[in-house]
N, C-alpha and C. Protein backbone atom coordinates (compact mmCIF):
# COMPACT_ATOMS: atom_id res chain seq x y z
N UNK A 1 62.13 -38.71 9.54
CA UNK A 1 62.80 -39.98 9.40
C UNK A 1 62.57 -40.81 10.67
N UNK A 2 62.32 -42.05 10.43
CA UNK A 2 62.36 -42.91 11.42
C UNK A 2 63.02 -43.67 12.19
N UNK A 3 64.40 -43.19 12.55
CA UNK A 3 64.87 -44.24 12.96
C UNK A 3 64.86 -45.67 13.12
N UNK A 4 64.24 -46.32 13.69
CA UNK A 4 63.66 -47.88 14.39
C UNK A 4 63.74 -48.86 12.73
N UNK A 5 62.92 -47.91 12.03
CA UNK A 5 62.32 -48.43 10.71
C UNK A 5 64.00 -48.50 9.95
N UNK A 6 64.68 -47.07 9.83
CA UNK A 6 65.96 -47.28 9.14
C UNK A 6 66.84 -48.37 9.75
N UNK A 7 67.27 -48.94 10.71
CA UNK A 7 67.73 -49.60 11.72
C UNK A 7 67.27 -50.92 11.07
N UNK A 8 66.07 -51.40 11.16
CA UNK A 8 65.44 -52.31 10.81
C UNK A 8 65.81 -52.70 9.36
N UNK A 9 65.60 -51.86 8.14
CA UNK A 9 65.73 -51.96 6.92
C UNK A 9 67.29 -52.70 6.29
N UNK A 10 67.93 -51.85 7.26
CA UNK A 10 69.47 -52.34 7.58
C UNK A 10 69.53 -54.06 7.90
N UNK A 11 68.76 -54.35 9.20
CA UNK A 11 68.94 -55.27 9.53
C UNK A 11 68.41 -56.58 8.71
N UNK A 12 67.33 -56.30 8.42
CA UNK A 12 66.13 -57.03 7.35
C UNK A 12 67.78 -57.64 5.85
N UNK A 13 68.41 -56.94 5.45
CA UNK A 13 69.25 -56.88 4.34
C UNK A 13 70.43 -58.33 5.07
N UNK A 14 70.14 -58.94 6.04
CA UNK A 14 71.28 -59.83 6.39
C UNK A 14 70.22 -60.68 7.50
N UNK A 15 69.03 -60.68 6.91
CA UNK A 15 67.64 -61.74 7.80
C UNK A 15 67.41 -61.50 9.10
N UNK A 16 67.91 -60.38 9.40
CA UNK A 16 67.59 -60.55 11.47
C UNK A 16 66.36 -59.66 11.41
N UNK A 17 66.19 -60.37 12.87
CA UNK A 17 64.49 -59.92 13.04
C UNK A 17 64.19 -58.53 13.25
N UNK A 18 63.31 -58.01 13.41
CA UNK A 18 63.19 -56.51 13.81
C UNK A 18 63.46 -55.87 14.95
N UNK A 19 63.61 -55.01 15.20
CA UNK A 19 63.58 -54.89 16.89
C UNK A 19 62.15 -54.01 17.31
N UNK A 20 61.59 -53.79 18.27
CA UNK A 20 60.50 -53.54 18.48
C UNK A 20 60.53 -52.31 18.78
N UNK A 21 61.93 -52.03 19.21
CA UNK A 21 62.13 -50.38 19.71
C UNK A 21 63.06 -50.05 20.28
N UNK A 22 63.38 -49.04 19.90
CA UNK A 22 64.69 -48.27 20.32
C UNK A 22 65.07 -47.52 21.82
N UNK A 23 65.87 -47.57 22.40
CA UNK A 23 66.22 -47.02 23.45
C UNK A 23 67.79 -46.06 23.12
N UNK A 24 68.17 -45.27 23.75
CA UNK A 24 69.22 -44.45 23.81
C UNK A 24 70.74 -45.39 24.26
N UNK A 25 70.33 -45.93 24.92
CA UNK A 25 71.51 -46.47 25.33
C UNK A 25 72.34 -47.81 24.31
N UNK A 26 70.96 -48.30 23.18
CA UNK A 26 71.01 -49.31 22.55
C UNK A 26 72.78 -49.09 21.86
N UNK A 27 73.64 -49.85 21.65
CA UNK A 27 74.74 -49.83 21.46
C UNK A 27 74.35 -50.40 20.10
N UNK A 28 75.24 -49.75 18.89
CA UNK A 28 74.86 -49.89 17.53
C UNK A 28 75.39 -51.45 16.84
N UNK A 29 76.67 -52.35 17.62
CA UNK A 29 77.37 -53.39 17.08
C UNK A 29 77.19 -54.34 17.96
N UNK A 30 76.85 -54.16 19.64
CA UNK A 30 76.65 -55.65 20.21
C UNK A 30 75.27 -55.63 20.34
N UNK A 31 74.15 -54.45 20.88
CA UNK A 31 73.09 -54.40 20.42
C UNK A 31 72.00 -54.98 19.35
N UNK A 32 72.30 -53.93 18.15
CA UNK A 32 71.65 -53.90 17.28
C UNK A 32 72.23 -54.76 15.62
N UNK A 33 73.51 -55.51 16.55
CA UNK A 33 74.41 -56.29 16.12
C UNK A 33 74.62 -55.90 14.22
N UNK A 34 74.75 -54.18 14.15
CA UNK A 34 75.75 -54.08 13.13
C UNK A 34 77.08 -54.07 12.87
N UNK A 35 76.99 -54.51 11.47
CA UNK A 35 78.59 -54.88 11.36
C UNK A 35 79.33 -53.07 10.76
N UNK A 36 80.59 -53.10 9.93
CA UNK A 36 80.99 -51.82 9.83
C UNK A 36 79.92 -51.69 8.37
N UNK A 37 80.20 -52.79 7.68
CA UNK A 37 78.98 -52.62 6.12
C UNK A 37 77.66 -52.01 6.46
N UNK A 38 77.16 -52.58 7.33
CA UNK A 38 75.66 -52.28 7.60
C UNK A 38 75.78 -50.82 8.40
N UNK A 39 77.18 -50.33 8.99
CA UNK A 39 76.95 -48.70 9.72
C UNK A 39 77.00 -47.99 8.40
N UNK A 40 78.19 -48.48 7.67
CA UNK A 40 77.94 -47.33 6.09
C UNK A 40 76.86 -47.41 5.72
N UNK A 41 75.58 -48.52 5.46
CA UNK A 41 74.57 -48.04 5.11
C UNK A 41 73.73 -47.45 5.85
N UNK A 42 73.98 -47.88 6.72
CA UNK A 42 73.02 -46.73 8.16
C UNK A 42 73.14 -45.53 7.77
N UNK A 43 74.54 -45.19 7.47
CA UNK A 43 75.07 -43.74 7.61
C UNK A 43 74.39 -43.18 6.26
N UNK A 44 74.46 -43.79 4.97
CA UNK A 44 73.81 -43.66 3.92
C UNK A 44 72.60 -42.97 4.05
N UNK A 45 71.75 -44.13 4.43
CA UNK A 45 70.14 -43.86 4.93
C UNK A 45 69.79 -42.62 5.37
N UNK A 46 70.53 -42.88 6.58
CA UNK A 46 70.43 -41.23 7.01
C UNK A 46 70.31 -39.97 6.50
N UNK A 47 71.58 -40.17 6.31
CA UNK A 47 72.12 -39.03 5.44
C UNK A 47 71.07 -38.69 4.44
N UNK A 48 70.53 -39.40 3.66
CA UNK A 48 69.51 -39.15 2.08
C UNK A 48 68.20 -39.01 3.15
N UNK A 49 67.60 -39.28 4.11
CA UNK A 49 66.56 -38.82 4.74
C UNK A 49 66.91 -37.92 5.45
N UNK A 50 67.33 -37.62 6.14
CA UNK A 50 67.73 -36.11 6.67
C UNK A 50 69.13 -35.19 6.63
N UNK A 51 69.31 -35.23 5.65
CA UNK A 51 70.66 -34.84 5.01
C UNK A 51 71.62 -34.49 6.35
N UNK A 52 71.76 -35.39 7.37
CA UNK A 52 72.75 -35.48 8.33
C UNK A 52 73.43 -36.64 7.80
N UNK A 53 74.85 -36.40 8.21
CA UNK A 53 75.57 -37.34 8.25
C UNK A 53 76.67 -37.43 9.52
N UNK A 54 75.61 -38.34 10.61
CA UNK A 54 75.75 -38.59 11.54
C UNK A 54 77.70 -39.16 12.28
N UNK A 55 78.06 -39.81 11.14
CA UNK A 55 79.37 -39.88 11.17
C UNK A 55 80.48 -39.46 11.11
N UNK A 56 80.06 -37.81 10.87
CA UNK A 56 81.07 -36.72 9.77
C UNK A 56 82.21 -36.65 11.01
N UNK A 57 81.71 -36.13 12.16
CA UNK A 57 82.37 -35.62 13.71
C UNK A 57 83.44 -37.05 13.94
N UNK A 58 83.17 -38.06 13.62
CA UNK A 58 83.45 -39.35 13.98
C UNK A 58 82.99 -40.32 14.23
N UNK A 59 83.13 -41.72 15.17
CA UNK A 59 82.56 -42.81 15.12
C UNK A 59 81.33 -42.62 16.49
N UNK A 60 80.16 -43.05 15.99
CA UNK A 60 79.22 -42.97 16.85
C UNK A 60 78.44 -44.52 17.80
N UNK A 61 78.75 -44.74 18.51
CA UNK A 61 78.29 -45.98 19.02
C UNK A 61 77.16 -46.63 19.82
N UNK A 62 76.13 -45.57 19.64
CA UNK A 62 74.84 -45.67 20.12
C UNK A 62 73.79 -45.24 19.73
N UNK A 63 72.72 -45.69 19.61
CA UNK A 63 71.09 -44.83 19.13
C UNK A 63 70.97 -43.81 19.74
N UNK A 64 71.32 -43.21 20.78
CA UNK A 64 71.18 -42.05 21.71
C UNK A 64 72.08 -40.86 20.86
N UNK A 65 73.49 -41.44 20.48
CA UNK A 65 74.50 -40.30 19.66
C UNK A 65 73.62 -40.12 18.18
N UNK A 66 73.19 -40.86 17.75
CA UNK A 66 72.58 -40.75 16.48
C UNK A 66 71.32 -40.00 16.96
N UNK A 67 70.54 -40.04 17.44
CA UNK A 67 69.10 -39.11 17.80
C UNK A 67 70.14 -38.36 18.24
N UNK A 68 70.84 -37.51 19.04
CA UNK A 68 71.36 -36.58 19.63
C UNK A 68 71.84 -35.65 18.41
N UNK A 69 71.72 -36.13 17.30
CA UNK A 69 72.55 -35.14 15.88
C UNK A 69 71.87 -35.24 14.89
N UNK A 70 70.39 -35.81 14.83
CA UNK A 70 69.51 -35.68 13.72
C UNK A 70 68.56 -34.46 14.53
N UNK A 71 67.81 -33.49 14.07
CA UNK A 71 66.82 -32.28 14.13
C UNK A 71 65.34 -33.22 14.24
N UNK A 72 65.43 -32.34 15.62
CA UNK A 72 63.94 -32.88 16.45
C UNK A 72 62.51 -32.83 15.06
């Protein structure tokens, strides 16, 4: 799974531009400026591509916590 691309797909669904690339520290709501709709589908995405569901533990607020709980 791709991250950047899932991120993107998300974003694409409410016209914002792409981002070119991901960093760890990227913060998921002032960042990558999702709202809570667009984390449920994040979380969705995920989940059906790598049957993680990155949210289960609780609320996650960065690209770094999300790579940190999907399998290298």
């Amino acid at each position: 799974m791709n991250l950047l691309e899932t991120i993107n797909q998300v974003r694409a669904n409410k016209r914002r531009a792409p981002l070119s690339r991901l960093s760890p520290q990227l913060r998921l709501r002032e960042d990558c400026e999702l709202d809570s709709l667009d984390l449920a589908e994040l979380t969705v995405r995920i989940e059906d591509a790598s049957g993680v569901d990155v949210f289960a533990e609780g609320i996650v607020s960065t690209v770094g916590e999300i790579q940190a709980k999907l399998p290298q």
